[in-house]
Each structure stands twice: as structure tokens, then as C-alpha cells.
PDB file of N, CA and C in Angstrom:
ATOM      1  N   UNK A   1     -26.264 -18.448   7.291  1.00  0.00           N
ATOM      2  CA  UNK A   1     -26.042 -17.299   6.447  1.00  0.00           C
ATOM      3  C   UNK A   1     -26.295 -16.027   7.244  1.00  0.00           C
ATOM      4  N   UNK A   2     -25.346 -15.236   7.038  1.00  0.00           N
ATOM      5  CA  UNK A   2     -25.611 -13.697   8.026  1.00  0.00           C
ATOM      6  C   UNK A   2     -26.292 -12.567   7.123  1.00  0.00           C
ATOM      7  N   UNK A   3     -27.758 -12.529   7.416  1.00  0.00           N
ATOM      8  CA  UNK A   3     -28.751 -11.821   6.969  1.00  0.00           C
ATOM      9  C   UNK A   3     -28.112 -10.113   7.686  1.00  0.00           C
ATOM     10  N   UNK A   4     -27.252  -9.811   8.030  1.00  0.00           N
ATOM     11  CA  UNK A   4     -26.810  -8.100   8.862  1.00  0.00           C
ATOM     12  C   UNK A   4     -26.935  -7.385   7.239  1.00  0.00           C
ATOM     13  N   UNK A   5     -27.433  -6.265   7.510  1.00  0.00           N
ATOM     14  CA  UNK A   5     -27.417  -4.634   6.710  1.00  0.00           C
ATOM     15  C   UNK A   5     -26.771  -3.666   7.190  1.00  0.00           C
ATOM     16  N   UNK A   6     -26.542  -2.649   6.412  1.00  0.00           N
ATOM     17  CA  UNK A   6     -26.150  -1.523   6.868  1.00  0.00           C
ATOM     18  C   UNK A   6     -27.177  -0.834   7.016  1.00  0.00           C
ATOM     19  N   UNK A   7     -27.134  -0.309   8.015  1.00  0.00           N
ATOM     20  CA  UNK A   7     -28.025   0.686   8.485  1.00  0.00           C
ATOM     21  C   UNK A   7     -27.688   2.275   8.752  1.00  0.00           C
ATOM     22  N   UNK A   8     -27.658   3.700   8.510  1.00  0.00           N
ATOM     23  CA  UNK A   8     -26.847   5.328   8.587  1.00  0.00           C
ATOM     24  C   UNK A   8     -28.084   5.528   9.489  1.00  0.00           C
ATOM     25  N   UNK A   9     -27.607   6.179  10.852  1.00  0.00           N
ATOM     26  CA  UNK A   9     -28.221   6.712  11.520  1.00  0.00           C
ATOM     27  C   UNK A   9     -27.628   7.815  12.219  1.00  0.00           C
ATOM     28  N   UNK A  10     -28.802   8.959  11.825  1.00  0.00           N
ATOM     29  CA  UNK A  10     -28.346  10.354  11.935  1.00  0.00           C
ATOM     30  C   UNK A  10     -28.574  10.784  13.027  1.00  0.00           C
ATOM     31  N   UNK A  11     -28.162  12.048  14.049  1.00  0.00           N
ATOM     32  CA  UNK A  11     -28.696  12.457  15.162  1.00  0.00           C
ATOM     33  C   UNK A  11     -28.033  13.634  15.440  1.00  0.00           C
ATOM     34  N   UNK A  12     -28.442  14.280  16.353  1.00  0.00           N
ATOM     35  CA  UNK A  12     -27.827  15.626  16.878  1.00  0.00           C
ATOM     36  C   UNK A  12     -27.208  15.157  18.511  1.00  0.00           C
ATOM     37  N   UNK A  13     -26.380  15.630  18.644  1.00  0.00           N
ATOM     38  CA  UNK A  13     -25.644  15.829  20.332  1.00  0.00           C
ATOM     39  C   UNK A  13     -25.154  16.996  20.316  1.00  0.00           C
ATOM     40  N   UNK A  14     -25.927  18.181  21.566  1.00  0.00           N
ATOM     41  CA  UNK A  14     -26.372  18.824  21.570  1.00  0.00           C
ATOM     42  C   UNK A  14     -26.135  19.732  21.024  1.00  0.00           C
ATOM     43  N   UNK A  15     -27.021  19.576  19.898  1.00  0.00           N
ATOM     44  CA  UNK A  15     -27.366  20.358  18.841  1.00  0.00           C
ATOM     45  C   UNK A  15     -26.584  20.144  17.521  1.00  0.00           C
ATOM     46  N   UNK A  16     -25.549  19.534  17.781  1.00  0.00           N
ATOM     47  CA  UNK A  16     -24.486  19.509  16.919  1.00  0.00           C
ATOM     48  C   UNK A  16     -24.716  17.901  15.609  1.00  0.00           C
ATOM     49  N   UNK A  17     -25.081  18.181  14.586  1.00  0.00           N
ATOM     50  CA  UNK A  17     -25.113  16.662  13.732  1.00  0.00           C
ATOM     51  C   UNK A  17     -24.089  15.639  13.483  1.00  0.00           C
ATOM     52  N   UNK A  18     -24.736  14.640  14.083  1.00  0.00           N
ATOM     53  CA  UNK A  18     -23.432  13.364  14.094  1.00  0.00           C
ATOM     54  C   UNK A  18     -24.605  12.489  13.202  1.00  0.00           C
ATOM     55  N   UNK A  19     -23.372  11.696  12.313  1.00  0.00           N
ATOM     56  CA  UNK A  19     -24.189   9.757  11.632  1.00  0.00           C
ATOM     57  C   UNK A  19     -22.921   8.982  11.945  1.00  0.00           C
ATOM     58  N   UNK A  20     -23.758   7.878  11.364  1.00  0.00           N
ATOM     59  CA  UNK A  20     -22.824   7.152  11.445  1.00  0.00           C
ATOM     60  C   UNK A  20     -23.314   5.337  11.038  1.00  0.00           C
ATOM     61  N   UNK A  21     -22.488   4.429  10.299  1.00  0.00           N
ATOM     62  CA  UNK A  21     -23.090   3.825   9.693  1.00  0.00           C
ATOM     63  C   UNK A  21     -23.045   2.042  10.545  1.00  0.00           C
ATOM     64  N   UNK A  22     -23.841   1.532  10.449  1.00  0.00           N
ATOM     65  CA  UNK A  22     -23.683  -0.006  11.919  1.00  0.00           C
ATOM     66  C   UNK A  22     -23.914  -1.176  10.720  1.00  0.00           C
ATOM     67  N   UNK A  23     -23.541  -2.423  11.359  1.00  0.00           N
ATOM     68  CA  UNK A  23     -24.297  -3.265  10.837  1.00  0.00           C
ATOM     69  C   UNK A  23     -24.724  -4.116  11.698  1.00  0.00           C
ATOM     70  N   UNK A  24     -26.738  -4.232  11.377  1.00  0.00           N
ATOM     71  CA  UNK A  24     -27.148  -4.992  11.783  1.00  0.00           C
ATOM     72  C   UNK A  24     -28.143  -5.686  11.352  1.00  0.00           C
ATOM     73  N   UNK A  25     -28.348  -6.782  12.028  1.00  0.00           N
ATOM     74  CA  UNK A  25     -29.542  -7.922  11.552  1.00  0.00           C
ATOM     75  C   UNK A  25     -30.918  -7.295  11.476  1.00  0.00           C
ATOM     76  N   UNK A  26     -31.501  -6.418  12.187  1.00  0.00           N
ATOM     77  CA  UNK A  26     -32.771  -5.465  11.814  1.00  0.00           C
ATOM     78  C   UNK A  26     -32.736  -4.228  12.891  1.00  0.00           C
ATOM     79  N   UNK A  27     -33.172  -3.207  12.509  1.00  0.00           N
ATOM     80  CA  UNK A  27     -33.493  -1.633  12.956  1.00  0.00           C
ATOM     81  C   UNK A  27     -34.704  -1.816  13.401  1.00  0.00           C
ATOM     82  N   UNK A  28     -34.818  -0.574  14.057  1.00  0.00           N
ATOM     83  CA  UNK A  28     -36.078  -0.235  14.596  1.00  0.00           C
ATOM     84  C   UNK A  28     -35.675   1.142  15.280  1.00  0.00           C
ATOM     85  N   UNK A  29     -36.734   1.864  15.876  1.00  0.00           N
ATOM     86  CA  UNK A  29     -36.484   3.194  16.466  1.00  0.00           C
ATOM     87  C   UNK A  29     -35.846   3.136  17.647  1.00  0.00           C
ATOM     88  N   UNK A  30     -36.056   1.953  18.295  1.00  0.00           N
ATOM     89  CA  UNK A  30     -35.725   1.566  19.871  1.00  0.00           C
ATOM     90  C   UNK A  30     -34.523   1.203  19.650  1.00  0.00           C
ATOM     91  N   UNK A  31     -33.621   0.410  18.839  1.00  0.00           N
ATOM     92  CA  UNK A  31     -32.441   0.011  18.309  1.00  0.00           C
ATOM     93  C   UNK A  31     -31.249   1.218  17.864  1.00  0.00           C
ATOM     94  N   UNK A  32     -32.113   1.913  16.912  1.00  0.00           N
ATOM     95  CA  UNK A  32     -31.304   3.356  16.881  1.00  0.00           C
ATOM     96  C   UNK A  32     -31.148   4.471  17.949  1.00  0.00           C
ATOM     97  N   UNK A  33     -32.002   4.882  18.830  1.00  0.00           N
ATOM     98  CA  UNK A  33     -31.750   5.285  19.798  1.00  0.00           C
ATOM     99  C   UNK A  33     -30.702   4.869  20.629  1.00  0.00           C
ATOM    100  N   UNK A  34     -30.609   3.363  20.756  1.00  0.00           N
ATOM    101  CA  UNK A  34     -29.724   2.978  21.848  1.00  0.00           C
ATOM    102  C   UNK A  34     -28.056   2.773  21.167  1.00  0.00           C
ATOM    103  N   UNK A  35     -28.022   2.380  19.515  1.00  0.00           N
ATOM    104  CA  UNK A  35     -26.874   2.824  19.090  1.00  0.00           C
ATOM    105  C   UNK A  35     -26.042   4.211  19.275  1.00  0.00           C
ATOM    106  N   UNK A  36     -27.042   4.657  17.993  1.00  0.00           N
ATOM    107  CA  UNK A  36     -26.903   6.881  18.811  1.00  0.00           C
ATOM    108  C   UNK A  36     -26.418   7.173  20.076  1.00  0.00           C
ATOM    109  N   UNK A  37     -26.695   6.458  21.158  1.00  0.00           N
ATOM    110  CA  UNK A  37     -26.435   6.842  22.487  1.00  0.00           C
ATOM    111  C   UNK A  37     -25.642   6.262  23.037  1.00  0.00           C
ATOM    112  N   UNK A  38     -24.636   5.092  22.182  1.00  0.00           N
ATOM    113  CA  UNK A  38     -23.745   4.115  22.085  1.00  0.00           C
ATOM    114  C   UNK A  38     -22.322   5.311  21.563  1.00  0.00           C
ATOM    115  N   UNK A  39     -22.897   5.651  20.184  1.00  0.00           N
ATOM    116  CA  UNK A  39     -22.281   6.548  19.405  1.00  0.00           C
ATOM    117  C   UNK A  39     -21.662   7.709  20.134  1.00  0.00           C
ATOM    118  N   UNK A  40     -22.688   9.058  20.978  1.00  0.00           N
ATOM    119  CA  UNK A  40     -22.301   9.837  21.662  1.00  0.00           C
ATOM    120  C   UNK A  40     -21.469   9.465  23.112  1.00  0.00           C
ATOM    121  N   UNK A  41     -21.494   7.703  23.273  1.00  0.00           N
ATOM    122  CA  UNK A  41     -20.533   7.607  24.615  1.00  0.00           C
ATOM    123  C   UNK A  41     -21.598   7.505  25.869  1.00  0.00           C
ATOM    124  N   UNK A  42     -22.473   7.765  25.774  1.00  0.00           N
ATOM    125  CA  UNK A  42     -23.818   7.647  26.587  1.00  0.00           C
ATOM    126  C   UNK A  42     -24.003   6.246  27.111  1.00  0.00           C
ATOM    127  N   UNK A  43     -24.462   5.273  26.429  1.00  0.00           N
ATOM    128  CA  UNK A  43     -25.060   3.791  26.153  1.00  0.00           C
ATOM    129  C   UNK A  43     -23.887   2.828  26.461  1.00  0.00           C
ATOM    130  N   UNK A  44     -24.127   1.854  26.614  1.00  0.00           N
ATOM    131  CA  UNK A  44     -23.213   0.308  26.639  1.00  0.00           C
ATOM    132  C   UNK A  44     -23.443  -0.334  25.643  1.00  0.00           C
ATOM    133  N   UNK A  45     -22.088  -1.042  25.245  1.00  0.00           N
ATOM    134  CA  UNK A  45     -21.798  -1.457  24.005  1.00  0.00           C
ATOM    135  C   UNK A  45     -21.524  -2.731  24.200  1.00  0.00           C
ATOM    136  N   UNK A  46     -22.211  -4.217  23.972  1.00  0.00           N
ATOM    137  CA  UNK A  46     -21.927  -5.465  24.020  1.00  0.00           C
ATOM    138  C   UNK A  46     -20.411  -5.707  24.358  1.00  0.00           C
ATOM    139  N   UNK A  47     -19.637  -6.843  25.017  1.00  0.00           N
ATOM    140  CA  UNK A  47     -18.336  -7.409  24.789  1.00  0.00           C
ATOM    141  C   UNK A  47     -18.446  -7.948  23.796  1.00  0.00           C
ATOM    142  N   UNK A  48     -19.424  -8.889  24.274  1.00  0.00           N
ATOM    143  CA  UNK A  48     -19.471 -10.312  23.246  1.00  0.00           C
ATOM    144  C   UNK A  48     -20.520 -10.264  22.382  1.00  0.00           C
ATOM    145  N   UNK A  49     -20.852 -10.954  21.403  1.00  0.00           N
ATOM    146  CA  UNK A  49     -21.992 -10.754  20.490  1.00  0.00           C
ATOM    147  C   UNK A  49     -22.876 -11.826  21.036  1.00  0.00           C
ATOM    148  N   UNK A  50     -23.031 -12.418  22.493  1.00  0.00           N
ATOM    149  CA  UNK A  50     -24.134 -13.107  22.825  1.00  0.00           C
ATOM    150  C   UNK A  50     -24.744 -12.317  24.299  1.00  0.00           C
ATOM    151  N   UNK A  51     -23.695 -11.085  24.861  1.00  0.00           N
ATOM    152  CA  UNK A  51     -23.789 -10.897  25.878  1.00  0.00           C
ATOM    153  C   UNK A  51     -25.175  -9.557  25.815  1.00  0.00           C
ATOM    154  N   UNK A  52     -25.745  -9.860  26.560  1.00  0.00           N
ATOM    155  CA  UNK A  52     -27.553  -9.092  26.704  1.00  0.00           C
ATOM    156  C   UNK A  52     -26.883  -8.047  27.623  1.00  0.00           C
ATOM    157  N   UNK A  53     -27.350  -7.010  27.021  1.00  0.00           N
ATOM    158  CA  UNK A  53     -26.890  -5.400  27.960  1.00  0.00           C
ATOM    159  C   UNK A  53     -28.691  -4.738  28.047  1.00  0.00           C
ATOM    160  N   UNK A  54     -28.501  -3.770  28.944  1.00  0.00           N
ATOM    161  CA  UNK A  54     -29.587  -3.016  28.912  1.00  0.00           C
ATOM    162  C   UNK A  54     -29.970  -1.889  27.826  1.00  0.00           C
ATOM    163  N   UNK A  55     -30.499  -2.166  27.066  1.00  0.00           N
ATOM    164  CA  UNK A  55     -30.561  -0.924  25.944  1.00  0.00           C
ATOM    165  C   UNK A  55     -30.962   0.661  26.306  1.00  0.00           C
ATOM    166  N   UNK A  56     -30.002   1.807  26.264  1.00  0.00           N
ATOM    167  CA  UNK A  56     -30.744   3.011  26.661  1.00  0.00           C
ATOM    168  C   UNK A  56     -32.041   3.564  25.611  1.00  0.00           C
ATOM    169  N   UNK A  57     -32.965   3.549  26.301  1.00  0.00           N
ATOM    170  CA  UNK A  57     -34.274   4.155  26.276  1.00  0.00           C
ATOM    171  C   UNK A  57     -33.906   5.919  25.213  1.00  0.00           C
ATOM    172  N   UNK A  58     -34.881   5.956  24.975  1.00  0.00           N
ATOM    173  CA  UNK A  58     -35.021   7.487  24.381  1.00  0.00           C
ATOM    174  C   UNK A  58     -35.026   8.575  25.573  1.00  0.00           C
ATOM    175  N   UNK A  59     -35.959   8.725  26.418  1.00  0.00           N
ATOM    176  CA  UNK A  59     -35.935   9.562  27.633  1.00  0.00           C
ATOM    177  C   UNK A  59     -34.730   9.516  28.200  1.00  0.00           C
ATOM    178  N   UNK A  60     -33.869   8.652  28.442  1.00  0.00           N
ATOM    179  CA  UNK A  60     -32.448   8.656  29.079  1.00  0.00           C
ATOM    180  C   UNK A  60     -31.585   9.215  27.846  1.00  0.00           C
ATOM    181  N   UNK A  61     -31.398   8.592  26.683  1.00  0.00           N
ATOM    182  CA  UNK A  61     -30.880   9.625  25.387  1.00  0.00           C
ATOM    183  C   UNK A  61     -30.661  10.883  25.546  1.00  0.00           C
ATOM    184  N   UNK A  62     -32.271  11.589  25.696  1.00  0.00           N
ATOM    185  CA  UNK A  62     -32.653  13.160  25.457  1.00  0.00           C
ATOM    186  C   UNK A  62     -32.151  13.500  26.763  1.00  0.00           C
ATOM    187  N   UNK A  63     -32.151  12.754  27.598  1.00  0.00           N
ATOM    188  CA  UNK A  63     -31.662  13.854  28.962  1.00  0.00           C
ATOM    189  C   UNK A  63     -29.873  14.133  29.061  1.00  0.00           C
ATOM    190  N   UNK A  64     -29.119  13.442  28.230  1.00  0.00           N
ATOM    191  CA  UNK A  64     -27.743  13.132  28.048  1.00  0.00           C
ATOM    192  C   UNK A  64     -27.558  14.176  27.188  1.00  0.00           C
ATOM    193  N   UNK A  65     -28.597  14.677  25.989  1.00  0.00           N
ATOM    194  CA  UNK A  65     -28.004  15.530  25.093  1.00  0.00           C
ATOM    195  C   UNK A  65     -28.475  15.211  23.411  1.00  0.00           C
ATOM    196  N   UNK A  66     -29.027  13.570  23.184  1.00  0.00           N
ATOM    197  CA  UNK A  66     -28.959  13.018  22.086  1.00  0.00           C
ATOM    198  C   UNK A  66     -30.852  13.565  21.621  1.00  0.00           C
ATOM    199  N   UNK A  67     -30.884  14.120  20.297  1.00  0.00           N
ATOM    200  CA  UNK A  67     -32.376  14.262  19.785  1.00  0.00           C
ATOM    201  C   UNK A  67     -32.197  13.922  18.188  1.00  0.00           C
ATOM    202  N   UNK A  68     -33.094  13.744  18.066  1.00  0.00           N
ATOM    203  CA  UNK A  68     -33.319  13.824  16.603  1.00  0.00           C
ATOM    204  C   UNK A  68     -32.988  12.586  15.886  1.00  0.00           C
ATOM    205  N   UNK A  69     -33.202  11.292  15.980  1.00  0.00           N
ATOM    206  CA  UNK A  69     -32.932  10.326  15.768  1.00  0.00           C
ATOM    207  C   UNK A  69     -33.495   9.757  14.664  1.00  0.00           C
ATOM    208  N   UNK A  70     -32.597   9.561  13.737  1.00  0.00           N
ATOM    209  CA  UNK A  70     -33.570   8.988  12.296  1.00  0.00           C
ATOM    210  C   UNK A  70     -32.551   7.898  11.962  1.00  0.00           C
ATOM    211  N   UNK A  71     -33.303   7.196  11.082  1.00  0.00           N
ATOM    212  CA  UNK A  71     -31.971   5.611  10.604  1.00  0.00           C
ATOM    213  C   UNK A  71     -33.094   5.524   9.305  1.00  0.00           C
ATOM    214  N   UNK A  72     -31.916   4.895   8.682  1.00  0.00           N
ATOM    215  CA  UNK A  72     -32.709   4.544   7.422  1.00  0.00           C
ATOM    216  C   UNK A  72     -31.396   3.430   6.439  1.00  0.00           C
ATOM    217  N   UNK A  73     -32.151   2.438   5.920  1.00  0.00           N
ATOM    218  CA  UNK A  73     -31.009   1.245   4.893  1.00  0.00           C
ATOM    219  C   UNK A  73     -29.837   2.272   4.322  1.00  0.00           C
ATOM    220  N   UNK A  74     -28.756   1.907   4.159  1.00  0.00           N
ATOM    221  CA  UNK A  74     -28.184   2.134   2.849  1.00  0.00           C
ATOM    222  C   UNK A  74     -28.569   1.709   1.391  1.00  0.00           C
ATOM    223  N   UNK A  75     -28.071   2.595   0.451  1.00  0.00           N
ATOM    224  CA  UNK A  75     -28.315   2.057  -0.672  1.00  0.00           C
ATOM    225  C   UNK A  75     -27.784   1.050  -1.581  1.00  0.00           C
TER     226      UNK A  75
END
């Protein structure tokens, strides 16, 4: 059974407000950061859904342009 949620995660690039909505099996701050930074074109984005990538960090984020990172369930 596929336990995935939606998850809206908001952010600024630089300066400017972007969201945008994912689905996944669980969030966290470290997870949204590296989407967000997926989102702005920054980050690497899986091929495959088994293939392990390096997740971008927050400090690499903020130096690209990306701040303000919040996520939260849908309703």
C-alpha cells in the first residue's frame, strides 16, 4: 500500500515567492530544502525511484539564492 502525502512547500528565490506541491512518503526540513532547491533548478532530481542522489544541504540552497523554507501537509 503507498502510504505518499501531499506535502506545499513554500520558499523565496531571490527574494521572489515560489510553492509548490510534491508527493511524498514523509517530510522533514532536510527533505524540503532539497526539493525547493530541486524546484528553483539548483538540486538533482532522481531518474529512477530507487536511484540514491546526493541531497542539497541548506547552506548550498542559501548560497544559490533559495531562503525561507517552510512545508507543511495539505488539507
Amino acid at each position: 500500500m503507498n502510504n505518499a502525502k501531499l506535502f506545499v512547500i513554500e520558499y523565496t528565490l531571490h527574494g521572489k515567492p515560489k510553492s509548490f506541491i510534491i508527493r511524498q512518503d514523509k517530510m522533514d526540513n532536510a527533505e524540503a530544502w532539497h526539493w525547493a532547491s530541486c524546484d528553483a533548478g539548483i538540486g538533482r532530481i532522481p531518474r529512477f525511484g530507487r536511484e540514491r542522489v546526493q541531497k542539497t544541504s541548506k547552506p548550498v540552497a542559501e548560497k544559490f539564492g533559495v531562503e525561507n523554507v517552510t512545508w507543511r501537509p495539505t488539507s
